[in-house]
Protein backbone atom coordinates (compact mmCIF):
# COMPACT_ATOMS: atom_id res chain seq x y z
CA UNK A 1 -71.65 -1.65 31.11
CA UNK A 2 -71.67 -4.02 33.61
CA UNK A 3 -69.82 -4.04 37.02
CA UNK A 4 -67.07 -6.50 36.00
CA UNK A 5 -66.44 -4.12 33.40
CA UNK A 6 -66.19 -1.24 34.95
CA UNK A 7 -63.83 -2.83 37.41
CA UNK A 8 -61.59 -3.91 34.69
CA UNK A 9 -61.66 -0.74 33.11
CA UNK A 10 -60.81 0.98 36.45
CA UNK A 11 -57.95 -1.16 36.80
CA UNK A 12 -56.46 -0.81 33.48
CA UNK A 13 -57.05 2.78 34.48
CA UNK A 14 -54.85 2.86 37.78
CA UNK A 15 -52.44 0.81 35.97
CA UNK A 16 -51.74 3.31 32.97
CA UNK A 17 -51.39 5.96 35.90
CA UNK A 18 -49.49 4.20 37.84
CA UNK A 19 -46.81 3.57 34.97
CA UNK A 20 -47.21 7.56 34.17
CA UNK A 21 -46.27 8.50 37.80
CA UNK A 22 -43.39 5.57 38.17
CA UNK A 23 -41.72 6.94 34.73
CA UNK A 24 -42.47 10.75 35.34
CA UNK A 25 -39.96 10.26 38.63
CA UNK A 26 -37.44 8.01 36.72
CA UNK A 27 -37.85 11.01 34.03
CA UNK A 28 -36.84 13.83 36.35
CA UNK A 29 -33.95 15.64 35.52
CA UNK A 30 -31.91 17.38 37.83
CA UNK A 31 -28.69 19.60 37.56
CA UNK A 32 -26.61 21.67 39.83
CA UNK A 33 -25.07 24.93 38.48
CA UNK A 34 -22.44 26.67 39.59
CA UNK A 35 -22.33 30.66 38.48
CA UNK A 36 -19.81 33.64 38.28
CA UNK A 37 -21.44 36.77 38.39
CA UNK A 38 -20.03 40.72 38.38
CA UNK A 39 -18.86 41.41 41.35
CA UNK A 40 -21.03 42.63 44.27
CA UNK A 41 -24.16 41.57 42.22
CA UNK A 42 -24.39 38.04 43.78
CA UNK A 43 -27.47 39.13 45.99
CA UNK A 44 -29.14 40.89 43.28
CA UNK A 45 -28.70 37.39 41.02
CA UNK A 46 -29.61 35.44 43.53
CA UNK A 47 -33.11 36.45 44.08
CA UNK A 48 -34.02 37.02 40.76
CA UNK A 49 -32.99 33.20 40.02
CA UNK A 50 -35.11 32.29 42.59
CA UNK A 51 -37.88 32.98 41.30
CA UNK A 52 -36.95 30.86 38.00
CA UNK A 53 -39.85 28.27 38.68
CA UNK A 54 -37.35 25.24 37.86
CA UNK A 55 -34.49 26.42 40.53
CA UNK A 56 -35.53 24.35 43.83
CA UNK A 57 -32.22 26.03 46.23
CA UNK A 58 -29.76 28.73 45.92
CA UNK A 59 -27.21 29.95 47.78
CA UNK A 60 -24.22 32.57 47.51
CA UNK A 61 -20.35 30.50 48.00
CA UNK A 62 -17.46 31.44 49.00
CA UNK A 63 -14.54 30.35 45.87
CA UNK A 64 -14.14 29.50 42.53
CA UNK A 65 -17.86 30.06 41.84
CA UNK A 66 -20.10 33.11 43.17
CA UNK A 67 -23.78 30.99 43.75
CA UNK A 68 -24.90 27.37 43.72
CA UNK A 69 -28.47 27.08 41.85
CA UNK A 70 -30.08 23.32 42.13
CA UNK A 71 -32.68 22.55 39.14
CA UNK A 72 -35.02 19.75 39.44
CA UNK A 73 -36.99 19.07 35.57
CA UNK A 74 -39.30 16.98 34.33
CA UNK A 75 -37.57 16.36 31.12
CA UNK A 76 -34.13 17.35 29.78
CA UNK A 77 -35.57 19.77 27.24
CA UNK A 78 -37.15 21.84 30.01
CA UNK A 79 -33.83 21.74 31.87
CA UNK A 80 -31.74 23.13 28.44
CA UNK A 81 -34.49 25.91 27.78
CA UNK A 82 -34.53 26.71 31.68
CA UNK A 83 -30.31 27.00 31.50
CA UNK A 84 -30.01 28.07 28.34
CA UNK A 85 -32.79 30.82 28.10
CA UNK A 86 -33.65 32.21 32.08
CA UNK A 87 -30.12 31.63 33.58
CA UNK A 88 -27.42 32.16 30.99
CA UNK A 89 -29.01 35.41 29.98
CA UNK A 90 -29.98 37.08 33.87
CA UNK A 91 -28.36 39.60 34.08
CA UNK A 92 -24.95 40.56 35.58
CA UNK A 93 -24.25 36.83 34.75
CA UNK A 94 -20.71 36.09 33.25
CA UNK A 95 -20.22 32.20 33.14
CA UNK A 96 -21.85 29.00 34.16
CA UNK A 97 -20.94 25.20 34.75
CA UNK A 98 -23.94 22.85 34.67
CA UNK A 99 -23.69 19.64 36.45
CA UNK A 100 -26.50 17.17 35.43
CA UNK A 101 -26.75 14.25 37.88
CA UNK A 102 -28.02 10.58 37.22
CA UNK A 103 -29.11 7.90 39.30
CA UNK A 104 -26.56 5.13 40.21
């Protein structure tokens, strides 16, 4: 294979990753949640939804809702399975409201 070759290939190379990275952020799925939990357990929740590998912030409020989580995905699928299967079922957890946001 000769150098002009290579280069080309290179380049079509760089390109294809280039689109990969560009769509995998246009891709990324985020969603803020907002939690009621059993009463005096919003410590205990917190921390153990901090360590669900999607949550990227959490913090106990003062209100309607008991803690804030804010979920960053790379595709909505991940997002549903994260909600639906490590959040809805902790523990001591008694209702959720998932907020997805978009881009404007």
């Amino acid at each position: 294979m000769g150098w002009a070759t290579r280069e080309f290939v290179l380049n079509k190379v760089l390109i294809v990753l280039a689109v990969y990275y560009c769509l995998s952020c246009i891709c990324m799925v985020q969603a803020y949640i907002l939690l009621n939990v059993e009463p005096g357990s919003e410590a205990k929740v917190l921390e153990r939804l901090k360590g669900v590998s999607l949550v990227k912030e959490a913090f106990v409020s003062y209100g309607v809702y008991d803690l804030i989580i804010r979920l960053s995905a790379d595709t909505m699928d991940e997002l549903k399975d994260a909600v639906s299967h490590k959040i809805r079922t902790t523990d001591q957890v008694r209702s959720t409201v998932t907020l997805i946001l978009i881009d404007q």
